[in-house]
PDB file of N, CA and C in Angstrom:
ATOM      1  N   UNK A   1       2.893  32.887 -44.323  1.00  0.00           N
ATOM      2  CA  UNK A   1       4.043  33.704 -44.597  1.00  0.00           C
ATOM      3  C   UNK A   1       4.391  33.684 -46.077  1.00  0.00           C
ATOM      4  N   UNK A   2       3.712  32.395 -47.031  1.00  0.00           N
ATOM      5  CA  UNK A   2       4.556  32.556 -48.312  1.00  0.00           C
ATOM      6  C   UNK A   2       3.736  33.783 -48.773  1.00  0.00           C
ATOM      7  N   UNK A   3       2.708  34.711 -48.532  1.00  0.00           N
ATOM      8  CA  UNK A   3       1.903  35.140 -49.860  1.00  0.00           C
ATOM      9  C   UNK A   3       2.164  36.261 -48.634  1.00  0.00           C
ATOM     10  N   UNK A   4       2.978  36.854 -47.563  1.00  0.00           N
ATOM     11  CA  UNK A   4       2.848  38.312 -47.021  1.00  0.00           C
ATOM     12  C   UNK A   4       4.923  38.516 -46.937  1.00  0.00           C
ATOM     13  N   UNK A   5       4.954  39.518 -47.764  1.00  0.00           N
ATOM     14  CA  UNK A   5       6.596  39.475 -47.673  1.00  0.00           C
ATOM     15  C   UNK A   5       6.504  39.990 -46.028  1.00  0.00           C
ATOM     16  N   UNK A   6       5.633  40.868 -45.610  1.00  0.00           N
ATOM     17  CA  UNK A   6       5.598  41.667 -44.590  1.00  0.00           C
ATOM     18  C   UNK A   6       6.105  40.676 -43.045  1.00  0.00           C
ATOM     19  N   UNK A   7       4.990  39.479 -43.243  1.00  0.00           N
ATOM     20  CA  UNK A   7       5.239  38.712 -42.335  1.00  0.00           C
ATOM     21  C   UNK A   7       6.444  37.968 -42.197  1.00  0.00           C
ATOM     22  N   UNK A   8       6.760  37.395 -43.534  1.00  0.00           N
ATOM     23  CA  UNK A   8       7.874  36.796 -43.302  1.00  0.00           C
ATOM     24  C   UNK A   8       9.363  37.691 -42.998  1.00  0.00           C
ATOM     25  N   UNK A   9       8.975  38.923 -43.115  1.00  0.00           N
ATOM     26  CA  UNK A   9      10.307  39.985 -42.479  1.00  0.00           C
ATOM     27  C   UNK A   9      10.126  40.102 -41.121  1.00  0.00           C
ATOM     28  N   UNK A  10       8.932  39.913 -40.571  1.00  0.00           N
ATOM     29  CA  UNK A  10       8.549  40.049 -39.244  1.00  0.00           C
ATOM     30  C   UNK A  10       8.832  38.425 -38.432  1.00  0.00           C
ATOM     31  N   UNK A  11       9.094  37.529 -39.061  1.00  0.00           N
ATOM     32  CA  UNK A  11       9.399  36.650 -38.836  1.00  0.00           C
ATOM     33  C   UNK A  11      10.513  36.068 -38.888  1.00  0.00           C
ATOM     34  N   UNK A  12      11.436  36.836 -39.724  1.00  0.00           N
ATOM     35  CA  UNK A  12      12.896  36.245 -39.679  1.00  0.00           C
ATOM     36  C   UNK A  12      13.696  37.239 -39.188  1.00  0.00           C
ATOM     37  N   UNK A  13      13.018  38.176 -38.789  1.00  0.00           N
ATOM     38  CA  UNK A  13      13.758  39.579 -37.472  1.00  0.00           C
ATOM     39  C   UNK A  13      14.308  38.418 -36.283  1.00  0.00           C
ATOM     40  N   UNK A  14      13.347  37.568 -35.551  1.00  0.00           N
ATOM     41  CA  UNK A  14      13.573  37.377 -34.798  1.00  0.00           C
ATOM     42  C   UNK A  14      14.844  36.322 -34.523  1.00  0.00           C
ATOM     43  N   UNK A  15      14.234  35.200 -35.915  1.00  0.00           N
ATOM     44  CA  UNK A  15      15.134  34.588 -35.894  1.00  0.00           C
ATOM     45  C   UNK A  15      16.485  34.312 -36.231  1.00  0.00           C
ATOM     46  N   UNK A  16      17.058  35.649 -36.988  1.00  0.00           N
ATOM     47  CA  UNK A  16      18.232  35.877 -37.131  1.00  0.00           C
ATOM     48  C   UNK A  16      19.023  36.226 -35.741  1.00  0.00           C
ATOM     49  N   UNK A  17      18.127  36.904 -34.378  1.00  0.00           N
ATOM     50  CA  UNK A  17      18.604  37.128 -33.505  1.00  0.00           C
ATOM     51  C   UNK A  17      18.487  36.001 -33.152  1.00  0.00           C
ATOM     52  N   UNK A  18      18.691  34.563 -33.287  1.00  0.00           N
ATOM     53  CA  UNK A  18      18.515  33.440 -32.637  1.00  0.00           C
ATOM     54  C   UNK A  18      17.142  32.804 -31.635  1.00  0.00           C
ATOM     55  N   UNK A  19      15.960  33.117 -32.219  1.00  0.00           N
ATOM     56  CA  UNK A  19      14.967  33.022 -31.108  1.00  0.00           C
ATOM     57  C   UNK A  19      14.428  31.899 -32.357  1.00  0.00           C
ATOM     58  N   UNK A  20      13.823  30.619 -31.281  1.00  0.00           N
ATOM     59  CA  UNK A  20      13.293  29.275 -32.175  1.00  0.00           C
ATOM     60  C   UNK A  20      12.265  29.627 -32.995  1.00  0.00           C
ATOM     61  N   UNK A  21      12.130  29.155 -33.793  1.00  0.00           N
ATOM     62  CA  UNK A  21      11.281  28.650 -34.301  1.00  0.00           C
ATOM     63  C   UNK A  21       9.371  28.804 -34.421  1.00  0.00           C
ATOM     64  N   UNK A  22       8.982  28.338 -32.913  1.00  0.00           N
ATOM     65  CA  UNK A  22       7.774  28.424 -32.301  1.00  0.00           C
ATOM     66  C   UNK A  22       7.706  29.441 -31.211  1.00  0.00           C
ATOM     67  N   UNK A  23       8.499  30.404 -30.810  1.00  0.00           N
ATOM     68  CA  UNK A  23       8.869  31.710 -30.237  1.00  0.00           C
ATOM     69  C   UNK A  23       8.815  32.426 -31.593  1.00  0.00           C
ATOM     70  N   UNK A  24       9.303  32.272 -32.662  1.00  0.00           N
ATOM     71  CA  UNK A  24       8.904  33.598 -33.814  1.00  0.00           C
ATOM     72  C   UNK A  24       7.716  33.000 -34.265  1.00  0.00           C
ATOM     73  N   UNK A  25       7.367  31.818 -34.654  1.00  0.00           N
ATOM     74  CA  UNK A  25       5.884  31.936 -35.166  1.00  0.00           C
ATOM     75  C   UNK A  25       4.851  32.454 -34.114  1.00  0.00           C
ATOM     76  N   UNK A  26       4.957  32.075 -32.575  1.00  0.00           N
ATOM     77  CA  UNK A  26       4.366  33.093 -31.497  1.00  0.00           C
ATOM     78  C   UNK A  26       3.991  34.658 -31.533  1.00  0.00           C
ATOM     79  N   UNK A  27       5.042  35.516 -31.949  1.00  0.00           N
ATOM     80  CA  UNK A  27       5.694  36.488 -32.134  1.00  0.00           C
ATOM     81  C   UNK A  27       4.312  37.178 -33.012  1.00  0.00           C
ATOM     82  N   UNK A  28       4.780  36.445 -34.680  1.00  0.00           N
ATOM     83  CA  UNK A  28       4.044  36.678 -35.707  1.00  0.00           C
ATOM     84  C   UNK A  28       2.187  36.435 -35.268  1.00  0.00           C
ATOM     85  N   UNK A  29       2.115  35.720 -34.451  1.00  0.00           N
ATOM     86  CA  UNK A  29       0.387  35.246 -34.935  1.00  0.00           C
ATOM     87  C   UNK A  29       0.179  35.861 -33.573  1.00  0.00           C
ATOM     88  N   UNK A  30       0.916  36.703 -32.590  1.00  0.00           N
ATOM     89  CA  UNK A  30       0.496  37.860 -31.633  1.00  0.00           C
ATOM     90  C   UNK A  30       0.628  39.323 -32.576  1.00  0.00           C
ATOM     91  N   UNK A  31       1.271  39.437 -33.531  1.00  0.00           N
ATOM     92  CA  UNK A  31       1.377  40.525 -34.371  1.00  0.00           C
ATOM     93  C   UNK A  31       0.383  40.096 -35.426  1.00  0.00           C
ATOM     94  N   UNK A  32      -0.253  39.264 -35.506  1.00  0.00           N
ATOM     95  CA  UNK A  32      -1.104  39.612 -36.704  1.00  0.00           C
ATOM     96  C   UNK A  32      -2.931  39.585 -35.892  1.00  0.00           C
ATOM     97  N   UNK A  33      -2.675  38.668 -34.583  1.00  0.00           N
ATOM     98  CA  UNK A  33      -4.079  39.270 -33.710  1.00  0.00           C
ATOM     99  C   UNK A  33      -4.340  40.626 -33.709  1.00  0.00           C
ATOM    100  N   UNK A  34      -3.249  41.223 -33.521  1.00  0.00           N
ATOM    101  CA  UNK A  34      -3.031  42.550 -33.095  1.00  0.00           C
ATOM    102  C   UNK A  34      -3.856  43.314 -33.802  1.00  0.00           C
ATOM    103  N   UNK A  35      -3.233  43.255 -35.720  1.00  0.00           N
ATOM    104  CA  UNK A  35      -3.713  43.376 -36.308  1.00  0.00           C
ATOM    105  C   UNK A  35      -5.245  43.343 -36.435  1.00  0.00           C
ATOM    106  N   UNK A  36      -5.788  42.528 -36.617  1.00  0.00           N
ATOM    107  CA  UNK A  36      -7.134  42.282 -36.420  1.00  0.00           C
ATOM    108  C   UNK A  36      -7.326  42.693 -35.761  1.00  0.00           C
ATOM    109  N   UNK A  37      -7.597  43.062 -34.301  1.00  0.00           N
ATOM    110  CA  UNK A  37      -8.417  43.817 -33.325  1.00  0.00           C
ATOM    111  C   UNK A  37      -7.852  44.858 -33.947  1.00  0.00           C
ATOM    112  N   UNK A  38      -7.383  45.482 -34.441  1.00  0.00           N
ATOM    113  CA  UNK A  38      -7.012  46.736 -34.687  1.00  0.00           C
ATOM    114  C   UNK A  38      -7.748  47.682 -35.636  1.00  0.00           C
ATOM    115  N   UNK A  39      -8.541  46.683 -36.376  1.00  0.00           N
ATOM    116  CA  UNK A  39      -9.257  47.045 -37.538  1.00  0.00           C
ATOM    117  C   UNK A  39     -10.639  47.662 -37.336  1.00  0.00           C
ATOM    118  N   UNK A  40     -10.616  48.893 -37.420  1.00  0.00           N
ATOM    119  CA  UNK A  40     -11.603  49.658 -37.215  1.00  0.00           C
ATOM    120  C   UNK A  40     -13.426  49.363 -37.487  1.00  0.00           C
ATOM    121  N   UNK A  41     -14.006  48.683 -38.522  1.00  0.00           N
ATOM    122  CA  UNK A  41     -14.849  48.065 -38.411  1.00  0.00           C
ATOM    123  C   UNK A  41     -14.745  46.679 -39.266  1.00  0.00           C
ATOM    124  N   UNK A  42     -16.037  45.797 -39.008  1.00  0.00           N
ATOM    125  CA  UNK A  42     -15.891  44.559 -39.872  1.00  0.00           C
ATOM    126  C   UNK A  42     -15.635  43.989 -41.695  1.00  0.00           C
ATOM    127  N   UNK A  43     -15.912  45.572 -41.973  1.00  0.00           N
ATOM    128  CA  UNK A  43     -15.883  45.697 -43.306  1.00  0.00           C
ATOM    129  C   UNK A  43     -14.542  45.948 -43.734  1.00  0.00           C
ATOM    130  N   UNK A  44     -13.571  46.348 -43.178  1.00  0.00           N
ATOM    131  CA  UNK A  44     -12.329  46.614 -43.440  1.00  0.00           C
ATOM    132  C   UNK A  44     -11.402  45.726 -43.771  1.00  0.00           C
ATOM    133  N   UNK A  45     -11.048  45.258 -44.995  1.00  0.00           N
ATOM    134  CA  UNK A  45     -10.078  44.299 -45.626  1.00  0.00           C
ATOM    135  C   UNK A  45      -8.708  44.543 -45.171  1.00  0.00           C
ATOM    136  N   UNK A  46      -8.226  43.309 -45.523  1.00  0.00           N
ATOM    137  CA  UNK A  46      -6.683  42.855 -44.840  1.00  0.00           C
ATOM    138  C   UNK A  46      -5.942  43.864 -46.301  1.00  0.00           C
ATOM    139  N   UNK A  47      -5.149  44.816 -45.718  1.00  0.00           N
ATOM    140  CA  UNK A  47      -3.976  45.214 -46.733  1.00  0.00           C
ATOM    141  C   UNK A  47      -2.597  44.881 -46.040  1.00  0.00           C
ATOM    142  N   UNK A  48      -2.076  43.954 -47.101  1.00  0.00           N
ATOM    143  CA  UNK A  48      -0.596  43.651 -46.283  1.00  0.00           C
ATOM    144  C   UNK A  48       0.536  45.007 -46.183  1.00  0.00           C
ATOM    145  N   UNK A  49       0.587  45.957 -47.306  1.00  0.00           N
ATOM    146  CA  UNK A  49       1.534  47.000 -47.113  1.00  0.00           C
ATOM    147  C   UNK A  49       1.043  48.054 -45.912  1.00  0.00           C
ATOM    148  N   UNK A  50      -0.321  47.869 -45.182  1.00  0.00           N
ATOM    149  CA  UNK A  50      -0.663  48.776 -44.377  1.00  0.00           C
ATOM    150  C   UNK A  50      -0.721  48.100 -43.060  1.00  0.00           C
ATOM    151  N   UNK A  51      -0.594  46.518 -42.805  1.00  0.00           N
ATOM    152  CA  UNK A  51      -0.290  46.049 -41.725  1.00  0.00           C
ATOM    153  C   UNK A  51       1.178  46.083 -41.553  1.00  0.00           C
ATOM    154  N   UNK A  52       1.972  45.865 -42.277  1.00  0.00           N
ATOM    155  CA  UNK A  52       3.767  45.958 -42.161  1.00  0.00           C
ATOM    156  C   UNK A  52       4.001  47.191 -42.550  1.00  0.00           C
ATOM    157  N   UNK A  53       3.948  48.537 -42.518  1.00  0.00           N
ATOM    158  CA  UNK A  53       4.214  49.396 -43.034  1.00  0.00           C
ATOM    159  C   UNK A  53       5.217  50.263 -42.167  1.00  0.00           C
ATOM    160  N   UNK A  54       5.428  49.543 -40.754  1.00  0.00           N
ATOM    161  CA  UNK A  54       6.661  49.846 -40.130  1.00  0.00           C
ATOM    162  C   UNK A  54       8.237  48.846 -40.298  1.00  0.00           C
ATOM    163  N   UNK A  55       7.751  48.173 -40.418  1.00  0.00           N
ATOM    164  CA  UNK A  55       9.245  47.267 -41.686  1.00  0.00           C
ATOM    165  C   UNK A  55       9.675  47.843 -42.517  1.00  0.00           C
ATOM    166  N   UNK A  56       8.957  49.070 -43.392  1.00  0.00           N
ATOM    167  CA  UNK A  56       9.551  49.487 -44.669  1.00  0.00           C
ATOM    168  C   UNK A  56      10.827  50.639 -44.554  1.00  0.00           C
ATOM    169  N   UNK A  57      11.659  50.491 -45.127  1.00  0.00           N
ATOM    170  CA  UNK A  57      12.433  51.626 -44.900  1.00  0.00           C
ATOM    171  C   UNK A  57      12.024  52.874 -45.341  1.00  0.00           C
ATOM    172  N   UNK A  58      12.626  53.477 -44.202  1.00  0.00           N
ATOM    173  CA  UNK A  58      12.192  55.039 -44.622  1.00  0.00           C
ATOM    174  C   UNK A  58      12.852  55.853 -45.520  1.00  0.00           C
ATOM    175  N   UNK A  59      11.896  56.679 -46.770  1.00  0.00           N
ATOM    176  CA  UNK A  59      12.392  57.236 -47.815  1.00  0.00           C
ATOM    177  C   UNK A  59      12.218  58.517 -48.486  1.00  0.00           C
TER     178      UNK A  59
END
């Protein structure tokens, strides 16, 4: 979480609504599997503004 702002917004969503600790790190490392299977072939690099790019406000 220190080097993806993305994650750590995806990670303190939850816990501002009061959910522990190891329920938001759960959360996050099912949202970032996700990610990965998601990735169209093996050659395709990790971009953090295109994995969180529904966190961003709209402008």
């Amino acid at each position: 979480m220190r080097g993806s702002p993305g994650a750590l917004a995806y990670y303190e969503a939850p816990r501002q609504r009061g959910t522990s600790h190891q329920a938001a790190l759960r959360q996050l490392s099912n949202r970032l599997v996700g990610i990965l299977r998601g990735c169209p072939n093996p050659e395709t690099t990790y971009d953090d503004a295109t994995s969180w790019v529904h966190l961003q406000p709209n402008t």
